[in-house]
Protein backbone atom coordinates (compact mmCIF):
# COMPACT_ATOMS: atom_id res chain seq x y z
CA UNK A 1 0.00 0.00 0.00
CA UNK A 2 1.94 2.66 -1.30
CA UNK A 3 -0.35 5.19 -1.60
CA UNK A 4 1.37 8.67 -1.88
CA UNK A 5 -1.04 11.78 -0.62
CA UNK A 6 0.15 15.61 -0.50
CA UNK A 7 1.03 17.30 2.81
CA UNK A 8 1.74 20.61 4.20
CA UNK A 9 4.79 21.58 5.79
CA UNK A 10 6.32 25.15 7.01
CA UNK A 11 9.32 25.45 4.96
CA UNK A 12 11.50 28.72 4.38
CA UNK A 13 10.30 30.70 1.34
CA UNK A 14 13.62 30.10 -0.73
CA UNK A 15 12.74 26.33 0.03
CA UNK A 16 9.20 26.54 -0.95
CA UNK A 17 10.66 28.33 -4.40
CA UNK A 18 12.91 25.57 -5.07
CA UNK A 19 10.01 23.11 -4.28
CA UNK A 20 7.86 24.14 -7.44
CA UNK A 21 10.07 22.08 -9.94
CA UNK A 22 8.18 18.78 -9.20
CA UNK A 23 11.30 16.63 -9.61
CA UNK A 24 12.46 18.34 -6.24
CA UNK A 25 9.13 18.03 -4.53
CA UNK A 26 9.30 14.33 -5.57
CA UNK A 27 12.75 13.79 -4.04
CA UNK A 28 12.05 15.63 -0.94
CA UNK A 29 9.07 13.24 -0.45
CA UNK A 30 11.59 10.02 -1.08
CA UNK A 31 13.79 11.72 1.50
CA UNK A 32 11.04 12.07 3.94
CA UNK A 33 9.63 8.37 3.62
CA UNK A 34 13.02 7.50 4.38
CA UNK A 35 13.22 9.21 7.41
CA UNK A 36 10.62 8.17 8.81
CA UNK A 37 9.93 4.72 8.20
CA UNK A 38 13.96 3.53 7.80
CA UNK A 39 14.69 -0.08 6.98
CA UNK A 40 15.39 -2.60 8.97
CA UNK A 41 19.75 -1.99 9.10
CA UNK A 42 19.43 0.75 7.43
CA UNK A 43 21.23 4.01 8.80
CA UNK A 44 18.88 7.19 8.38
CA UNK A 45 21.44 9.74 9.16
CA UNK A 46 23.98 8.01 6.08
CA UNK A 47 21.16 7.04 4.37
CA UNK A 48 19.23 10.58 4.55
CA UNK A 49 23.01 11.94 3.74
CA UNK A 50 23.46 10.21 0.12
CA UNK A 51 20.03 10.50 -0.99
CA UNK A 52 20.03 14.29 0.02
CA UNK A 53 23.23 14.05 -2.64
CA UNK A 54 21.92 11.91 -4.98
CA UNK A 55 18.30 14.19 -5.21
CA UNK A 56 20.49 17.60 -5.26
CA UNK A 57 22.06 16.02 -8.46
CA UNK A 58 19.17 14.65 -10.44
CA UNK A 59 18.23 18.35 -9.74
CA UNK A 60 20.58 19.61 -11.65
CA UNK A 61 23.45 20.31 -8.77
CA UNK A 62 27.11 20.11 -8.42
CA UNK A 63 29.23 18.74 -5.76
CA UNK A 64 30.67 22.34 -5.57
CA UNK A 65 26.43 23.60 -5.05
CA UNK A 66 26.08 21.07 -2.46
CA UNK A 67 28.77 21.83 -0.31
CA UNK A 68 28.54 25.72 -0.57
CA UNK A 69 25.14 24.88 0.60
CA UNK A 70 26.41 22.63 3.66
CA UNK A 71 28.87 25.01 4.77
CA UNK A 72 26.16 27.55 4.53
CA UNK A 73 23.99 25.61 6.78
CA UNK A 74 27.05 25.37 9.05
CA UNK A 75 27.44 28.64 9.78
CA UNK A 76 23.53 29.50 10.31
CA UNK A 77 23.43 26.53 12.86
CA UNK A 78 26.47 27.91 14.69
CA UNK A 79 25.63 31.39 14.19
């Protein structure tokens, strides 16, 4: 029963921009599943970790995009 339904969630506005191409929205979904129902010896940190790389890329992202965007993260948590 893998019945996928649309939910609402509070996201920064730059977010919800980047969430109207639908191959985002759809990868950000797989992320969430993941997340929250992880399989059985699965990791969900690692596992979260390489499919947050592998979505970022079928988006259209470089490694150089996705780490400018973790070390941007880095300082906003630490700021």
């Amino acid at each position: 029963m893998n019945e996928v339904v649309t939910i609402e969630i509070e996201v920064a506005q730059e977010t919800a921009q980047a969430l109207r191409d639908p191959r985002r929205r759809q990868a950000v979904g797989r992320l969430v599943d993941r997340m929250v129902r992880p399989t059985e010896g699965n990791d969900p940190p690692a596992t979260v970790l390489m499919e947050t790389r592998r979505a970022a890329r079928e988006a259209g992202l470089i490694d150089a995009d996705i780490d400018a965007e973790i070390a941007v993260h880095r300082v906003e948590r630490t700021s």
